[in-house]
Protein backbone atom coordinates (compact mmCIF):
# COMPACT_ATOMS: atom_id res chain seq x y z
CA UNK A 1 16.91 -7.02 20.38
CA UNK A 2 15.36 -5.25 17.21
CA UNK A 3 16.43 -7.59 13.96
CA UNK A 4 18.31 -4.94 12.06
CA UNK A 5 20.78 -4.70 15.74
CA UNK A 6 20.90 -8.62 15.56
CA UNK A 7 21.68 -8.84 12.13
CA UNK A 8 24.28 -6.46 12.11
CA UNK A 9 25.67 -7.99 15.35
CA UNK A 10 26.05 -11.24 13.26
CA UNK A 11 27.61 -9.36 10.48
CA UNK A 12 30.31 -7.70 12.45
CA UNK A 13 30.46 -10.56 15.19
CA UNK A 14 33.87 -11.95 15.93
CA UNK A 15 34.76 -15.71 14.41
CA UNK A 16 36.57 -18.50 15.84
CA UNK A 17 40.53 -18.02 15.50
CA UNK A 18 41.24 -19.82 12.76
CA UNK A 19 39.42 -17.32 10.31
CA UNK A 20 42.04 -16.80 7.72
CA UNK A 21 41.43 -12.97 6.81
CA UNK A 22 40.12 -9.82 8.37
CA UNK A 23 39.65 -6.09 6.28
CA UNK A 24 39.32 -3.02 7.86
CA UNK A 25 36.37 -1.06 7.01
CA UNK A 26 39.01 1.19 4.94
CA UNK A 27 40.67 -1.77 3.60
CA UNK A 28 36.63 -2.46 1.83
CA UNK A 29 35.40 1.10 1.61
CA UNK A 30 38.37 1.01 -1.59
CA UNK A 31 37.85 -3.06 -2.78
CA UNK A 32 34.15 -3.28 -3.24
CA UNK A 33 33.74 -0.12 -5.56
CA UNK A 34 36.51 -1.44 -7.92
CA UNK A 35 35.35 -4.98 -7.64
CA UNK A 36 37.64 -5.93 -5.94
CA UNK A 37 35.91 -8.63 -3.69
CA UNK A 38 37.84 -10.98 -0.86
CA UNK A 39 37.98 -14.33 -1.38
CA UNK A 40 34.89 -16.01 0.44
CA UNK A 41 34.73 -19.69 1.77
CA UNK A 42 31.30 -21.51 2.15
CA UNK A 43 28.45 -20.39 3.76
CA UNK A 44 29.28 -20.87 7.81
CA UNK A 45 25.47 -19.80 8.90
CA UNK A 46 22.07 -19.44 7.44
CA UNK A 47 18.79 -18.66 8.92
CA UNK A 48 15.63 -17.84 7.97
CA UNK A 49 13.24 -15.38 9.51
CA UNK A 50 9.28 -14.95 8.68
CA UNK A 51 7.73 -12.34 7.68
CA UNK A 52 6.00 -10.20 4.30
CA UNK A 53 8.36 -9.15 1.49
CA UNK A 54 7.72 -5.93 2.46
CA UNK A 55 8.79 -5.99 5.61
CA UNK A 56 11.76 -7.89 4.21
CA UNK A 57 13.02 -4.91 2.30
CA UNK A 58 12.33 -2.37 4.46
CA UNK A 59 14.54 -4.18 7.23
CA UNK A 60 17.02 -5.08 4.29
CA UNK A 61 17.22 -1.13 3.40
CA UNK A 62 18.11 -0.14 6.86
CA UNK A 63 20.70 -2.82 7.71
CA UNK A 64 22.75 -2.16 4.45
CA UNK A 65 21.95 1.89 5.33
CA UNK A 66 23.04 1.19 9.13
CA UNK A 67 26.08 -0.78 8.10
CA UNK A 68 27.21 1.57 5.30
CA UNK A 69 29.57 3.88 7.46
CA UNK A 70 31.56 0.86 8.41
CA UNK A 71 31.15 -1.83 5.51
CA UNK A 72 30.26 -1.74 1.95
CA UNK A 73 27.22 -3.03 0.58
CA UNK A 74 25.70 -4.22 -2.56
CA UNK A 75 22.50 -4.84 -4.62
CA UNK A 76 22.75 -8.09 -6.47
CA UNK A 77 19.70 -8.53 -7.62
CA UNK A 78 16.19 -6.42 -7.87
CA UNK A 79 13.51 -8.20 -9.41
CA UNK A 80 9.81 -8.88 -8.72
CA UNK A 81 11.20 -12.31 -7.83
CA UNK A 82 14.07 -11.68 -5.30
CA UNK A 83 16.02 -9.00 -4.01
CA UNK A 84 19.58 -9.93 -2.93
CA UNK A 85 21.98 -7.47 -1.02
CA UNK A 86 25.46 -8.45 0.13
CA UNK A 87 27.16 -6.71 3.18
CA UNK A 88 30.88 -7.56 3.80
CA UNK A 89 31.99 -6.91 7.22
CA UNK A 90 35.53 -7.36 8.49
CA UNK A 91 35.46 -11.03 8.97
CA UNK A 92 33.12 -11.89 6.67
CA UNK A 93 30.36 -10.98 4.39
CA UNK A 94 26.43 -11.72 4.65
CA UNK A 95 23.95 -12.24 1.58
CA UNK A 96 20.24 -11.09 2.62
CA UNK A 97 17.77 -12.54 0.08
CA UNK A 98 14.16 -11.41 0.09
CA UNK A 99 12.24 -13.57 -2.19
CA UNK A 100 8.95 -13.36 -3.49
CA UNK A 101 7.20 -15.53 -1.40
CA UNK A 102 7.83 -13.77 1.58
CA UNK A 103 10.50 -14.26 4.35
CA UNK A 104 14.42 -13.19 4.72
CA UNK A 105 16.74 -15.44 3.89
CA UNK A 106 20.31 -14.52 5.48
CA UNK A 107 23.56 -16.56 4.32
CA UNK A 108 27.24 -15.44 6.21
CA UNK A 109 30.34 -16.73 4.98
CA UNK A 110 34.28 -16.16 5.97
CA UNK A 111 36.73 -14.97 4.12
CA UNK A 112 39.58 -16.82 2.89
């Protein structure tokens, strides 16, 4: 399976049933714009993939570009440094962080 397709397969995968809150993809399409962001709880899976920074953002570009008809996205940061983009899917939202030295950092956390 291609990494964008797993990675957007975690996003949107199911959790356990005692996950607290779901959003529609309507229900974020009008939060996230007016900053209105859903309570988060701590980070429930992180993993780390190798691979150039490069590479990094160009598979970082297409998830969020992939995922944007269904669930909103966001640039945190863009620096030479680290580039952070949150995704928040209906069960939960997913940090990708593409750091200088190379590497994608993913973090997914539940909502509250």
């Amino acid at each position: 399976m291609k990494l964008p397709l797993l990675l957007l397969s975690l996003l949107l995968a199911t959790l356990p049933a005692q996950a607290a809150k779901t959003y529609s993809p309507g229900e974020l399409q009008l939060m996230i714009p007016l900053g209105n962001y859903p309570a988060e709880g701590p980070v429930t899976r992180q993993e780390t993939h190798k691979m150039n920074r490069e590479e990094c953002l160009a598979r970082s570009d297409k998830l969020s570009s992939s995922a944007s008809s269904v669930s909103p996205s966001l640039r945190l940061v863009d620096t030479p440094q680290l580039r952070s983009t949150k995704v928040w899917g209906g069960d939960g939202a997913m940090i990708i962080n593409c750091p200088a030295a190379g590497g994608m950092e993913l973090k997914r956390s539940s909502y509250r």
